[in-house]
PDB file of N, CA and C in Angstrom:
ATOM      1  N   UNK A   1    -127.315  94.523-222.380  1.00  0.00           N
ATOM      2  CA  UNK A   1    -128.242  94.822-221.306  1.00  0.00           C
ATOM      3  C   UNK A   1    -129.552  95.296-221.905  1.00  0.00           C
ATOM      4  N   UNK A   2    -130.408  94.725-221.249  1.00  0.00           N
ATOM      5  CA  UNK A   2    -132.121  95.307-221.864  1.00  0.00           C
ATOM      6  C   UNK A   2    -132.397  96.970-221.226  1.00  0.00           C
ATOM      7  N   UNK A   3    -133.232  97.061-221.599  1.00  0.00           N
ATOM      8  CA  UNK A   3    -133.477  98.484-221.749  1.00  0.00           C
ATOM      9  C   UNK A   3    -134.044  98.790-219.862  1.00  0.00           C
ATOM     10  N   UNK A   4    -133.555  99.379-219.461  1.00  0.00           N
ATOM     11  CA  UNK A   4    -134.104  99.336-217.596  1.00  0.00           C
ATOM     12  C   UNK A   4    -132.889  99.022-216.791  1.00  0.00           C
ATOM     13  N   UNK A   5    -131.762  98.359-217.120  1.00  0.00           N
ATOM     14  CA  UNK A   5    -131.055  97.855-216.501  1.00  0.00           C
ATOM     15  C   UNK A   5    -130.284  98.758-216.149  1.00  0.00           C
ATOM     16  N   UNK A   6    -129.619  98.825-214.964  1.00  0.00           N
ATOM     17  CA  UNK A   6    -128.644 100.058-214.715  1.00  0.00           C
ATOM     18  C   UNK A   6    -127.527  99.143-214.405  1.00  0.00           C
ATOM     19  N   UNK A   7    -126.098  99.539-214.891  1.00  0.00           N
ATOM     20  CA  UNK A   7    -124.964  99.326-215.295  1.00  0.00           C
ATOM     21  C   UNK A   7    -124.128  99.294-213.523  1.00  0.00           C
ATOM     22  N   UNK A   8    -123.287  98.101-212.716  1.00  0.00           N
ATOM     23  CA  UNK A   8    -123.411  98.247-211.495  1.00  0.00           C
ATOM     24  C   UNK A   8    -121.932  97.424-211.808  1.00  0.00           C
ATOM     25  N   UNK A   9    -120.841  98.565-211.268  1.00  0.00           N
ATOM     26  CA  UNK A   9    -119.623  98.279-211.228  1.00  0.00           C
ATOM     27  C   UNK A   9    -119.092  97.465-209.778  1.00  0.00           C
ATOM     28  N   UNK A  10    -118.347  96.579-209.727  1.00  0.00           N
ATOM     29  CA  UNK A  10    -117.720  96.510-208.689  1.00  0.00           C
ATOM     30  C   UNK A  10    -115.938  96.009-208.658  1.00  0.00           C
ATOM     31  N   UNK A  11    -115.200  96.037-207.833  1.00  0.00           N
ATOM     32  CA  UNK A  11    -114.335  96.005-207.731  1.00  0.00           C
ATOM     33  C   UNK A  11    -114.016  94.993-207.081  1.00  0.00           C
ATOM     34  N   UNK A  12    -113.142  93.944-206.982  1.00  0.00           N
ATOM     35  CA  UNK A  12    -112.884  92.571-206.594  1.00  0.00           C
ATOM     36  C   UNK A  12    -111.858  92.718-206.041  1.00  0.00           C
ATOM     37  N   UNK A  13    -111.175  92.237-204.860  1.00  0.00           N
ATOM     38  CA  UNK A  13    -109.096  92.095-205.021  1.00  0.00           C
ATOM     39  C   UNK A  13    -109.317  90.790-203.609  1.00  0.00           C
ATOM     40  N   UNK A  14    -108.515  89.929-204.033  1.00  0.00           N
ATOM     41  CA  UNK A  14    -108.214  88.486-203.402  1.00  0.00           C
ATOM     42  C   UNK A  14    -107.442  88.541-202.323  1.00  0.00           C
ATOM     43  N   UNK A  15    -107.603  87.844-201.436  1.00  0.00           N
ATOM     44  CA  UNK A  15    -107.198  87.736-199.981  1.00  0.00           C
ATOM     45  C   UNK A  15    -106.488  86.559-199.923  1.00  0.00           C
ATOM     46  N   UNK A  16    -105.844  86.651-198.885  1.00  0.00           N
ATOM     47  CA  UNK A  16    -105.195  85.365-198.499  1.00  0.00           C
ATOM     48  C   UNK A  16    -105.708  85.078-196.860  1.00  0.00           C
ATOM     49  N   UNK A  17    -105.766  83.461-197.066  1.00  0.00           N
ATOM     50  CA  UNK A  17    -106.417  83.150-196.038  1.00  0.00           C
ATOM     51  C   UNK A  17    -105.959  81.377-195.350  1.00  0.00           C
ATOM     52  N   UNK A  18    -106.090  81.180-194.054  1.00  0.00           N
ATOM     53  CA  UNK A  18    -105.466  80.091-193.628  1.00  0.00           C
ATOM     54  C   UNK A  18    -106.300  79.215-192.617  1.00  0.00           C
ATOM     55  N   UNK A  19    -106.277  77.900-193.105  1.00  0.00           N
ATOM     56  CA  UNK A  19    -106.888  77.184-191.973  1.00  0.00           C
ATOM     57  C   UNK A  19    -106.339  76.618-191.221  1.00  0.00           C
ATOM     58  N   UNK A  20    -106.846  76.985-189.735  1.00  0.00           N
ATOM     59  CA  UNK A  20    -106.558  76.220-188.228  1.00  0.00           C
ATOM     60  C   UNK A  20    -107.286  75.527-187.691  1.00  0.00           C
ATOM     61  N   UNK A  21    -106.983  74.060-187.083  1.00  0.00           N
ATOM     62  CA  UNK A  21    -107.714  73.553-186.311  1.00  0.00           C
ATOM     63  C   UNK A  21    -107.938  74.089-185.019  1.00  0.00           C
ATOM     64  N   UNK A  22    -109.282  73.602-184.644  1.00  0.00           N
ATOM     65  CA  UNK A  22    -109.949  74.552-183.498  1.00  0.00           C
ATOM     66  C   UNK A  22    -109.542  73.308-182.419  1.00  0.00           C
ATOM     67  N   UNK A  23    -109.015  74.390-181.480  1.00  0.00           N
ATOM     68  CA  UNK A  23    -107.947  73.459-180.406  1.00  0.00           C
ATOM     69  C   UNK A  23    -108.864  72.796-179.435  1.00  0.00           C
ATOM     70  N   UNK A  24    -110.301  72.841-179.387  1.00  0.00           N
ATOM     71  CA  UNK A  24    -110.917  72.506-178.440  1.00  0.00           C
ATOM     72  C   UNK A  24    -111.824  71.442-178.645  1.00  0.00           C
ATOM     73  N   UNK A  25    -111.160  70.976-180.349  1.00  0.00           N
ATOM     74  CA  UNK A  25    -112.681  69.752-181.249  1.00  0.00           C
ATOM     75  C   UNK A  25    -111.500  69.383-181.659  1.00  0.00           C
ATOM     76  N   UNK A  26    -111.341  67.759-181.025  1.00  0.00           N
ATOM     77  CA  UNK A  26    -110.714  66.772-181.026  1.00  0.00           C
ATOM     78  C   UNK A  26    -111.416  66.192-182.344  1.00  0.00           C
ATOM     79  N   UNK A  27    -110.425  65.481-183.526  1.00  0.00           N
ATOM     80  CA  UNK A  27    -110.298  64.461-184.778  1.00  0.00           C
ATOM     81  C   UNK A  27    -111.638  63.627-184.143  1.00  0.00           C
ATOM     82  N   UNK A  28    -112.763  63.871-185.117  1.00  0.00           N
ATOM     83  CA  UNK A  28    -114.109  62.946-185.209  1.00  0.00           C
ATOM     84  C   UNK A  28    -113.982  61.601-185.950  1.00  0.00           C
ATOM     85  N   UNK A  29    -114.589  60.757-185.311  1.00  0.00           N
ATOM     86  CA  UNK A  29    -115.135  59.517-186.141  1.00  0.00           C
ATOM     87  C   UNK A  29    -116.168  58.556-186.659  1.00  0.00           C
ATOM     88  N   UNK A  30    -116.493  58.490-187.505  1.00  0.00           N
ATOM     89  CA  UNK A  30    -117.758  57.937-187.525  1.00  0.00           C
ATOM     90  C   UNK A  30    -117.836  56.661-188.808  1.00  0.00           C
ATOM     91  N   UNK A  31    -118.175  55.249-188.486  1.00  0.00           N
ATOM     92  CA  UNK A  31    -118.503  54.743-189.656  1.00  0.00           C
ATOM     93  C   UNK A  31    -119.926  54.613-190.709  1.00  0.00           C
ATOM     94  N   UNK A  32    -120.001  53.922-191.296  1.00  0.00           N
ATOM     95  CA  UNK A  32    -121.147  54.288-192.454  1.00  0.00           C
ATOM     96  C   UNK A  32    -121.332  53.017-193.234  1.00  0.00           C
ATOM     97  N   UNK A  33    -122.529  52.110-193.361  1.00  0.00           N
ATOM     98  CA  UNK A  33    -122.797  51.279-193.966  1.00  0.00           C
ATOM     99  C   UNK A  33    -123.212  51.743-195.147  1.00  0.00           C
ATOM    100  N   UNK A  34    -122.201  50.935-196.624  1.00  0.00           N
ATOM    101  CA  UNK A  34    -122.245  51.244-197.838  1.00  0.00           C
ATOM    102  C   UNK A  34    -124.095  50.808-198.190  1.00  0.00           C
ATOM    103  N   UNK A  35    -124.004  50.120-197.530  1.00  0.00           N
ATOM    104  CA  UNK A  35    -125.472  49.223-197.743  1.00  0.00           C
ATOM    105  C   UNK A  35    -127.018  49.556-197.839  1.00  0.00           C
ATOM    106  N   UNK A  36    -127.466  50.045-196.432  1.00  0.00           N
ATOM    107  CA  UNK A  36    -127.934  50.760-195.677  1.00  0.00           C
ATOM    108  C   UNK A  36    -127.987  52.453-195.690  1.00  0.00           C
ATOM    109  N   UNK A  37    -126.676  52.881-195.365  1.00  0.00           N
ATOM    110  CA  UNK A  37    -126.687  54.093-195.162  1.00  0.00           C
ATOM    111  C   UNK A  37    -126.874  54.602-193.934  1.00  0.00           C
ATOM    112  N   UNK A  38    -127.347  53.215-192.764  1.00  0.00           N
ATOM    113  CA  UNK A  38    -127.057  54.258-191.499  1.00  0.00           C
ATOM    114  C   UNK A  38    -125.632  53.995-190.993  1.00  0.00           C
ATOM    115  N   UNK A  39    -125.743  54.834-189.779  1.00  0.00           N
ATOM    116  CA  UNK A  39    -124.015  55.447-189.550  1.00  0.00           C
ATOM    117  C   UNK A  39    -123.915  55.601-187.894  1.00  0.00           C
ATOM    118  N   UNK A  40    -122.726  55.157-187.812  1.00  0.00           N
ATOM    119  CA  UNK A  40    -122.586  55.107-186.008  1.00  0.00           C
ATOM    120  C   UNK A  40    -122.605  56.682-185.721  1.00  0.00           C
ATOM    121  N   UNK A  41    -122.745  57.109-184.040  1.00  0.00           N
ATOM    122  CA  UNK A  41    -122.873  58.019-183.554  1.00  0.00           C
ATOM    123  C   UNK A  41    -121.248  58.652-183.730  1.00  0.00           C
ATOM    124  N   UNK A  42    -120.982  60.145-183.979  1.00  0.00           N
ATOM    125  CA  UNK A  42    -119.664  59.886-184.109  1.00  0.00           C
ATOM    126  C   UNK A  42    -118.741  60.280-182.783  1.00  0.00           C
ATOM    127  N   UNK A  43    -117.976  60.241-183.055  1.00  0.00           N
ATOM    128  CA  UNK A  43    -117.142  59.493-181.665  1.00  0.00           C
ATOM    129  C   UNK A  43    -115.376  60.286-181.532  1.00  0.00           C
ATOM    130  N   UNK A  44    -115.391  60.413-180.996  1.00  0.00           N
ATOM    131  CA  UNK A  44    -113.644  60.884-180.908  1.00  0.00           C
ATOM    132  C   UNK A  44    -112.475  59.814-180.975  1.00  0.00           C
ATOM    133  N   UNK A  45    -113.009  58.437-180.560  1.00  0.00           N
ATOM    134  CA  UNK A  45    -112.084  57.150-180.616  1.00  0.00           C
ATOM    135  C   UNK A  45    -112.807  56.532-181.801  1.00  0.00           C
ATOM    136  N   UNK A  46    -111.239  55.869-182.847  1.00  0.00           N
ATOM    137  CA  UNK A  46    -111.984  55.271-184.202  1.00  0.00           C
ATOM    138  C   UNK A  46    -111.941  54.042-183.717  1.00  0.00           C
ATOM    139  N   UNK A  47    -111.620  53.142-182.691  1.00  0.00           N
ATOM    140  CA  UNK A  47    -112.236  51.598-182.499  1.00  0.00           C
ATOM    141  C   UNK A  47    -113.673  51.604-181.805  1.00  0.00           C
ATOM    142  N   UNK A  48    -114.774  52.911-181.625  1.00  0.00           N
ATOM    143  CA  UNK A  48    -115.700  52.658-181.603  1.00  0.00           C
ATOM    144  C   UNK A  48    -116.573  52.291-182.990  1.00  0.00           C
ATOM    145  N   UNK A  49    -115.874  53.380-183.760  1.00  0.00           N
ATOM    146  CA  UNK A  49    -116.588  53.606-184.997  1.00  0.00           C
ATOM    147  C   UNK A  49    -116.796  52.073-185.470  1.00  0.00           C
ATOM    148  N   UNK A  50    -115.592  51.600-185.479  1.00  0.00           N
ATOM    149  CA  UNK A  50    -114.858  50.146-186.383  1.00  0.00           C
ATOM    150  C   UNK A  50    -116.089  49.188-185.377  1.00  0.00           C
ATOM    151  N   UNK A  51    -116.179  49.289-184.263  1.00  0.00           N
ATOM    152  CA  UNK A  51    -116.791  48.410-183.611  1.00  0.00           C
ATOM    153  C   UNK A  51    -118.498  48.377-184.146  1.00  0.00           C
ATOM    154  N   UNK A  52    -119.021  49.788-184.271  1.00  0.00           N
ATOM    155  CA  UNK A  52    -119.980  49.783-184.480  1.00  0.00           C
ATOM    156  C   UNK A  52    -120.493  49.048-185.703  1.00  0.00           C
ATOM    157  N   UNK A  53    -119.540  49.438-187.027  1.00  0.00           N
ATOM    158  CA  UNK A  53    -119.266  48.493-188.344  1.00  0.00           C
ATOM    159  C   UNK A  53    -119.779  47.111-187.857  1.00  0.00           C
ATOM    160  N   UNK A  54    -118.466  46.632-186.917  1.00  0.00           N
ATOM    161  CA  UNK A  54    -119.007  44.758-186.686  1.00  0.00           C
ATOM    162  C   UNK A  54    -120.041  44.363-186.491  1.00  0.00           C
ATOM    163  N   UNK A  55    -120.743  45.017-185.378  1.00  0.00           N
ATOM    164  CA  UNK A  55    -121.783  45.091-184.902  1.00  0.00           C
ATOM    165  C   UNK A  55    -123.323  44.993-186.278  1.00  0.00           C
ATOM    166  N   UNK A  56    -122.837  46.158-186.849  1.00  0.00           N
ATOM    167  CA  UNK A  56    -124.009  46.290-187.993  1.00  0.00           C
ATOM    168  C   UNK A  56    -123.872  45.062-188.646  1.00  0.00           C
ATOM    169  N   UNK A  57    -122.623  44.750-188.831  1.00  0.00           N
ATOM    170  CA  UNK A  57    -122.366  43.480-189.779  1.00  0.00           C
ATOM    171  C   UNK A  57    -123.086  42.482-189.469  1.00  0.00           C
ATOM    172  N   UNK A  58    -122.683  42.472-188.163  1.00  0.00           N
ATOM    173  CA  UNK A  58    -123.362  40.898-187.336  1.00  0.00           C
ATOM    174  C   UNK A  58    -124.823  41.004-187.561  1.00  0.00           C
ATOM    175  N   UNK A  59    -125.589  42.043-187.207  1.00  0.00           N
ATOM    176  CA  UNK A  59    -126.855  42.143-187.287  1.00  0.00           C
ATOM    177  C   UNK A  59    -127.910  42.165-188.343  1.00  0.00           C
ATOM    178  N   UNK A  60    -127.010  42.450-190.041  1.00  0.00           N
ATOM    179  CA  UNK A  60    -127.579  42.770-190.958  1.00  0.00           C
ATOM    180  C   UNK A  60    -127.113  42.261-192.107  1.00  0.00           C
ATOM    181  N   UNK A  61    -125.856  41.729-192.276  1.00  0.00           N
ATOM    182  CA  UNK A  61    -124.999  41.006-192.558  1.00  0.00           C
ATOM    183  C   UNK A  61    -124.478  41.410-193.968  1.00  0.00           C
ATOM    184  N   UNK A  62    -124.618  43.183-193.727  1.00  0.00           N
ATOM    185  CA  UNK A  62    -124.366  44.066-195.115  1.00  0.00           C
ATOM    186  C   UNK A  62    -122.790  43.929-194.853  1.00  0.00           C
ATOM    187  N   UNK A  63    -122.070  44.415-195.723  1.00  0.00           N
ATOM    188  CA  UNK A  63    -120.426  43.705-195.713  1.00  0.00           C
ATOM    189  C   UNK A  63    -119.464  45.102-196.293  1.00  0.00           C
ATOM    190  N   UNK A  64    -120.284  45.671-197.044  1.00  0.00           N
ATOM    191  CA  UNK A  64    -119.373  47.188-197.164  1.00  0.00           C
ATOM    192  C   UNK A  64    -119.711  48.851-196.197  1.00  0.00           C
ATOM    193  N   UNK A  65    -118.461  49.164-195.926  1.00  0.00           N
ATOM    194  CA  UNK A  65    -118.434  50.189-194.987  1.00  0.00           C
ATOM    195  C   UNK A  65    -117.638  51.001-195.380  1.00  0.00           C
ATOM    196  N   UNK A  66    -117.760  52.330-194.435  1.00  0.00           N
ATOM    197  CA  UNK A  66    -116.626  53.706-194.518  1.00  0.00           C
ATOM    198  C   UNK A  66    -116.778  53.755-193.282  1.00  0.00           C
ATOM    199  N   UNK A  67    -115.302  54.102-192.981  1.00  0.00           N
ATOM    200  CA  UNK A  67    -114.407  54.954-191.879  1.00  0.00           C
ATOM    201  C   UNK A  67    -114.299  56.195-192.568  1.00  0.00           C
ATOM    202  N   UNK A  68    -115.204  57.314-191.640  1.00  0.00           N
ATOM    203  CA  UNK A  68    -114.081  58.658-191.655  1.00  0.00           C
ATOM    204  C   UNK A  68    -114.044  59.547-190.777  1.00  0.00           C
ATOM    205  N   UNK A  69    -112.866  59.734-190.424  1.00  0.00           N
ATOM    206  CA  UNK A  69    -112.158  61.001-189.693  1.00  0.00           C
ATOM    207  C   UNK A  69    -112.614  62.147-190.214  1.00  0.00           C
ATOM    208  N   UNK A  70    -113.069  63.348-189.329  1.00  0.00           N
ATOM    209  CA  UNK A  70    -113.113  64.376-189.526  1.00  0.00           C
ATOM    210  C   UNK A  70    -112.495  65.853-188.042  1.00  0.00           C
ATOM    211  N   UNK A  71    -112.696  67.001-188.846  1.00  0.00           N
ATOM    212  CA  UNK A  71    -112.116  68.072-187.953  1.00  0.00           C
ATOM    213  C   UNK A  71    -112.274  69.137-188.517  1.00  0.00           C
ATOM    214  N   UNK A  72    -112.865  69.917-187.534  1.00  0.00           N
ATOM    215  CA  UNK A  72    -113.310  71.357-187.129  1.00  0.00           C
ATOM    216  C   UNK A  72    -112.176  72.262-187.515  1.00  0.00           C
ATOM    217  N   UNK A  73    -112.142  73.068-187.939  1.00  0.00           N
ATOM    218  CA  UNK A  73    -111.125  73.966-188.295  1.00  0.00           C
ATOM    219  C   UNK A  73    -112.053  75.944-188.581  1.00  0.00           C
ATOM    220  N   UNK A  74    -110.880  76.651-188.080  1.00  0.00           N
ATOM    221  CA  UNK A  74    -111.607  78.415-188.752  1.00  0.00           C
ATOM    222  C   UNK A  74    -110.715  78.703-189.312  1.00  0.00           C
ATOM    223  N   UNK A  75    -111.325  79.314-190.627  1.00  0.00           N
ATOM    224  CA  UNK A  75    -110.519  80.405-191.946  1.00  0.00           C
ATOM    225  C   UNK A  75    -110.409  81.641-191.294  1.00  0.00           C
ATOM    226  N   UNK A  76    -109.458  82.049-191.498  1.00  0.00           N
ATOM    227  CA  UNK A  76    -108.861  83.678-190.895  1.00  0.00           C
ATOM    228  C   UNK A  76    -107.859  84.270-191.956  1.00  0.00           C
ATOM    229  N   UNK A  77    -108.459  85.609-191.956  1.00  0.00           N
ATOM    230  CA  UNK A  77    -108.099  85.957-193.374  1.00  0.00           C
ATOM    231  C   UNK A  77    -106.141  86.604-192.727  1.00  0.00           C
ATOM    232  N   UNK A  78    -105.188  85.665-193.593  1.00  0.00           N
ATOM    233  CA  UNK A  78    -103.744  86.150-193.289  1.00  0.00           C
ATOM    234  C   UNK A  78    -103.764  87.769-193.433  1.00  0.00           C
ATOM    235  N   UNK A  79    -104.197  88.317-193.973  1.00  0.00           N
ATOM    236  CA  UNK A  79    -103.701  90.000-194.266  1.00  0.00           C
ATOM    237  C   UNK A  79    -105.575  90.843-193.738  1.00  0.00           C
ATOM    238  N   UNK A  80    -105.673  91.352-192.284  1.00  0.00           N
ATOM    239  CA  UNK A  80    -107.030  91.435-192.143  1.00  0.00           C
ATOM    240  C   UNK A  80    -106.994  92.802-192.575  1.00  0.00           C
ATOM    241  N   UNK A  81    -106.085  93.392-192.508  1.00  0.00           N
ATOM    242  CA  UNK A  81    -106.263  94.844-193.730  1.00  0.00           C
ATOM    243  C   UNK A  81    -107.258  94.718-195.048  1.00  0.00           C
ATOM    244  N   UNK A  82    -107.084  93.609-195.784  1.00  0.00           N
ATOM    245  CA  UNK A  82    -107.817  93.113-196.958  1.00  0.00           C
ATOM    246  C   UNK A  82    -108.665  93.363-196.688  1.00  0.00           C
ATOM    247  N   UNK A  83    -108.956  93.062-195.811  1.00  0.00           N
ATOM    248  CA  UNK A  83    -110.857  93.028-195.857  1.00  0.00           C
ATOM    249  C   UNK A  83    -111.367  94.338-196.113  1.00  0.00           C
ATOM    250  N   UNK A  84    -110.724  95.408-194.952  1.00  0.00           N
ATOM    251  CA  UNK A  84    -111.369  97.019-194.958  1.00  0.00           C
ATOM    252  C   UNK A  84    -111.093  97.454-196.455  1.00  0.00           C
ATOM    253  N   UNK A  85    -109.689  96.938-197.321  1.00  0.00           N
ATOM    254  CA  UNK A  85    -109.802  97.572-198.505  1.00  0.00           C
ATOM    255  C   UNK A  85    -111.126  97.393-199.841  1.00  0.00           C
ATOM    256  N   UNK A  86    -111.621  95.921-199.802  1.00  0.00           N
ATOM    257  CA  UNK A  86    -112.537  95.874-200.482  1.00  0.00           C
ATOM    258  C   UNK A  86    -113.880  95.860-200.750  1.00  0.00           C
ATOM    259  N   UNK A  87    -114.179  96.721-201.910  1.00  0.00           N
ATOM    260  CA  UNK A  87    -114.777  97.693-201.906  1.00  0.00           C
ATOM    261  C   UNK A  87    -116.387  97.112-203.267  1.00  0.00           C
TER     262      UNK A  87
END
């Protein structure tokens, strides 16, 4: 340490923690031209997504894509005692 620095302890201890899906955000979908880079609106049904793909295809006649599913989820700490202990 250089000369000024003041010496600043802390104490660490690890939690345990779990993820839940949030019951009210339904599995997302959205596709994605490898090509391009633009991307359908995303959607809760994946034969829109897929549709939107064709669609781009037809129109632009780029040929690689992604499908992906996604979902909302909250971390909640398993032991919430943890938290008040660290310090």
């Amino acid at each position: 340490m250089s000369e000024g620095d003041e010496s600043v302890r802390r104490r660490y201890r690890f939690a345990e923690w779990a993820l839940t899906a949030v019951p009210t955000m339904a599995v997302r979908h959205f596709g994605k031209c490898l090509m391009c880079g633009q991307r359908s609106a995303d959607t809760a049904e994946p034969d829109e997504a897929q549709v939107w793909c064709l669609k781009h295809a037809g129109l632009t006649h780029h040929s690689g894509y992604e499908l992906s599913a996604f979902q909302y989820f909250n971390a909640t700490m398993t032991d919430p005692k943890a938290e008040q202990r660290v310090t």
